[in-house]
Protein backbone atom coordinates (compact mmCIF):
# COMPACT_ATOMS: atom_id res chain seq x y z
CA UNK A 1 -124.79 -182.19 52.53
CA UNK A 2 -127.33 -181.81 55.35
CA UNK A 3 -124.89 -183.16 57.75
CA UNK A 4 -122.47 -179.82 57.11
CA UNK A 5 -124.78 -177.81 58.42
CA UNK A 6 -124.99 -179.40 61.91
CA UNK A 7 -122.12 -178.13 63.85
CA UNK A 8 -122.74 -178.66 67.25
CA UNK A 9 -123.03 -181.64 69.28
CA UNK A 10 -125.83 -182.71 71.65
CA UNK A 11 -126.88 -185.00 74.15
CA UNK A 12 -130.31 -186.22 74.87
CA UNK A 13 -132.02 -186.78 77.69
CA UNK A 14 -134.77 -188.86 79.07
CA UNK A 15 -136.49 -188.06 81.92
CA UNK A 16 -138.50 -190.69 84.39
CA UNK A 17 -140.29 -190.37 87.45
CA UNK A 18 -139.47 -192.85 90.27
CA UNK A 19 -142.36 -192.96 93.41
CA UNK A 20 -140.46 -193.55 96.37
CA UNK A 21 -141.87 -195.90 99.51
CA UNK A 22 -143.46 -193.04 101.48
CA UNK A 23 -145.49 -191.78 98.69
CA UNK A 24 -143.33 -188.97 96.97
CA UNK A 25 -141.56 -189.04 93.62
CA UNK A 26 -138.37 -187.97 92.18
CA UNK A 27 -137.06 -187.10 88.63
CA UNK A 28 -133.82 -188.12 87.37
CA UNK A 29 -132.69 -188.03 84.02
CA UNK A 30 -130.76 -190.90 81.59
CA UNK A 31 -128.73 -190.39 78.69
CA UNK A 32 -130.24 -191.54 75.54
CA UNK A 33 -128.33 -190.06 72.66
CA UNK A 34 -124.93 -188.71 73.11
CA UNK A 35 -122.63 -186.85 70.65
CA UNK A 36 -125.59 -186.30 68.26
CA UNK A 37 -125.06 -183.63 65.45
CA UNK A 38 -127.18 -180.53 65.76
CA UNK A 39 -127.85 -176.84 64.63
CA UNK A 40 -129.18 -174.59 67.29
CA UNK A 41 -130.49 -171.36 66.62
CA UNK A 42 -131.65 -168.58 68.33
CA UNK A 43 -135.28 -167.07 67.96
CA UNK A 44 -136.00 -163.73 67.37
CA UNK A 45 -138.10 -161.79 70.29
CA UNK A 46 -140.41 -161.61 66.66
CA UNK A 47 -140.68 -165.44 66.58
CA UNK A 48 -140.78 -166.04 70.41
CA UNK A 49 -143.82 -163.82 70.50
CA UNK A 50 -145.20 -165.58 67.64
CA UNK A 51 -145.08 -168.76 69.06
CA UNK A 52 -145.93 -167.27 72.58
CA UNK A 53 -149.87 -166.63 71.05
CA UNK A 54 -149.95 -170.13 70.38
CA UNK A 55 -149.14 -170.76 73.92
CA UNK A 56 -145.66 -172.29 73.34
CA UNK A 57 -142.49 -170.77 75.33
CA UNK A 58 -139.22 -171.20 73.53
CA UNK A 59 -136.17 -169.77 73.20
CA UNK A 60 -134.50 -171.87 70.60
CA UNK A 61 -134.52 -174.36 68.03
CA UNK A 62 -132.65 -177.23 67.45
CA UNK A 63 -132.18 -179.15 64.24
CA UNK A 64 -130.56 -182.56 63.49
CA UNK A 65 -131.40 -185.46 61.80
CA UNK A 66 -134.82 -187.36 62.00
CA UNK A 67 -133.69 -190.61 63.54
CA UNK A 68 -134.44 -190.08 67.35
CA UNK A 69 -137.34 -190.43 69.07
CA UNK A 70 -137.76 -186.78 70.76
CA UNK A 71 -140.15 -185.98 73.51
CA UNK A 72 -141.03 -182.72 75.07
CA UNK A 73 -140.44 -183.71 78.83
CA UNK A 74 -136.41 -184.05 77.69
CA UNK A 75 -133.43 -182.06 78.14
CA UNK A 76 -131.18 -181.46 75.12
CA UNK A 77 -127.25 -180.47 76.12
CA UNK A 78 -125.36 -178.52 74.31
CA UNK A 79 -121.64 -176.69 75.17
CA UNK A 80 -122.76 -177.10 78.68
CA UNK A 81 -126.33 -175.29 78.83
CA UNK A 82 -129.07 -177.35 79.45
CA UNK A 83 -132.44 -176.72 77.20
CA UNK A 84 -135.88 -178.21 77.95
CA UNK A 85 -138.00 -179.62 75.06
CA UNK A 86 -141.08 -177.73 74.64
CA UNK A 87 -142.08 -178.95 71.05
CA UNK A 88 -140.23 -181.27 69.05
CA UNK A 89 -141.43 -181.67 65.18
CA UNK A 90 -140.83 -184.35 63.16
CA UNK A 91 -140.81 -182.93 59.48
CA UNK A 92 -140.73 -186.48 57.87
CA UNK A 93 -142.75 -185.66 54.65
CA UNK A 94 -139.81 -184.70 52.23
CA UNK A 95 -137.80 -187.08 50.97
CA UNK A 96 -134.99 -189.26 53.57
CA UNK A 97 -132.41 -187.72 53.00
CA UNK A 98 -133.66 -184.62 54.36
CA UNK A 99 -135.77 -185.94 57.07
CA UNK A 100 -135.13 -183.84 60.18
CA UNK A 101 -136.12 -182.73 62.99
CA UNK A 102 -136.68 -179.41 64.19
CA UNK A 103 -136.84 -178.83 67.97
CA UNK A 104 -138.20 -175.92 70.16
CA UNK A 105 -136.87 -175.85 73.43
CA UNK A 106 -136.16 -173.25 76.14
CA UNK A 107 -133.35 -172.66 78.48
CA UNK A 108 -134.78 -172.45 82.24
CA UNK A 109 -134.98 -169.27 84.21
């Protein structure tokens, strides 16, 4: 039943630093999930301000099932628009087969 209510698709990913041979680094990003079901939802300027006092900065939140490993320096995609991970949360204490996770992210400025 949970599955119904994801009706978007994401992709997930990573993101590594490489140090180059002079000294300097550079990001790049790999795929590590792709066509992954999701919810997204947009917060309220009420909820972004409520989270904004406990110093996080999001825009949205993402829900899909609770078998990735989701870390805030990643980049969820979604129908084209890329959103940064600013506080995934694993809500793992009810039962399996609702075991989810919800993600805040934001889309960059």
């Amino acid at each position: 039943m949970f599955t119904r209510l994801l009706n978007e698709s994401m992709t997930v990913l990573g993101r590594s630093i490489t140090a180059d041979a002079y000294g300097g680094q550079s990001v790049s990003y790999t795929t590590l999930y792709t066509g992954r079901a999701c919810r997204i939802d947009t917060l309220s300027a009420q909820a972004q301000a409520i989270l904004s006092r406990s110093g996080i900065v999001a825009t949205h939140k993402f829900f899909c099932e609770g078998d990735m490993t989701i870390k805030a320096e990643y980049v969820l995609v979604a129908k084209g628009v890329e959103y940064r991970v600013v506080n995934p949360v694993d809500v793992g204490a009810a039962p399996a087969t609702t075991h989810h996770l919800e993600i805040l992210t934001r889309t960059p400025s």
